[in-house]
C-alpha atoms as a PDB file:
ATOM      1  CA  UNK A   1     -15.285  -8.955 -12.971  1.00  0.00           C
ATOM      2  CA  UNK A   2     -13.909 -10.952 -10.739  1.00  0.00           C
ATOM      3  CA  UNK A   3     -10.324 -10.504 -12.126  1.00  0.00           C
ATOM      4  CA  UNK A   4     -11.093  -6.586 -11.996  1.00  0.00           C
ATOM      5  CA  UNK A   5     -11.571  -6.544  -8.492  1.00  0.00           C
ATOM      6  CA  UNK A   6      -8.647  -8.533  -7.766  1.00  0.00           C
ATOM      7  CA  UNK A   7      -6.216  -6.135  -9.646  1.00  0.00           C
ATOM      8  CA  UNK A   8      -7.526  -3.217  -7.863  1.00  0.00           C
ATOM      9  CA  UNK A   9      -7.254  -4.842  -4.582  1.00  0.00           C
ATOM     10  CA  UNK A  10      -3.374  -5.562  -5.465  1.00  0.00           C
ATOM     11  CA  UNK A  11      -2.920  -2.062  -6.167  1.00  0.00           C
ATOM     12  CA  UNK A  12      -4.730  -0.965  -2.940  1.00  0.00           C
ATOM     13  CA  UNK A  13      -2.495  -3.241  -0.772  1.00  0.00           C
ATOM     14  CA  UNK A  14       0.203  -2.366  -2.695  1.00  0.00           C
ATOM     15  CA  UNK A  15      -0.233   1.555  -2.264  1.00  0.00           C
ATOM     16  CA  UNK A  16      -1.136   0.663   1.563  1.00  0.00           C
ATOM     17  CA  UNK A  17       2.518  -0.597   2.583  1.00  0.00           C
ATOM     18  CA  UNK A  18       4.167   2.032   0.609  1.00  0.00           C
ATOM     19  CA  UNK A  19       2.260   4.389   2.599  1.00  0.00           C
ATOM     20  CA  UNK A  20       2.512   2.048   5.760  1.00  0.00           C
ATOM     21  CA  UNK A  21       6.608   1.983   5.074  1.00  0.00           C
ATOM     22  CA  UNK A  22       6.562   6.175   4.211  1.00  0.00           C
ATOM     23  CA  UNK A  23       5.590   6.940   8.061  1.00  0.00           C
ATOM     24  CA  UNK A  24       7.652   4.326   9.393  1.00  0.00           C
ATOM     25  CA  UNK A  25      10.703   5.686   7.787  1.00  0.00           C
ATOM     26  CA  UNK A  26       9.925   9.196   8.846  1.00  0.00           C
ATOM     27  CA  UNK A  27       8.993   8.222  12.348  1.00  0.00           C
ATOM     28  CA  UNK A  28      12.586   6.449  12.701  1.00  0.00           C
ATOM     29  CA  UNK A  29      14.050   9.770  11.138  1.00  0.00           C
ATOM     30  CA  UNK A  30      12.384  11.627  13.810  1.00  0.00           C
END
């Protein structure tokens, strides 16, 4: 369980600073 909740936090942060670094490059586009 413990393992579970590990991976899914891994791929949360990891979709979080793709996101995060998505906005930043369009706001330096801008």
């Amino acid at each position: 369980m413990l393992q579970v909740d590990h991976c899914i936090m891994d791929g949360i942060k990891f979709e979080f600073n793709d996101i995060i670094s998505f906005y930043a490059k369009n706001d330096s586009e801008r």
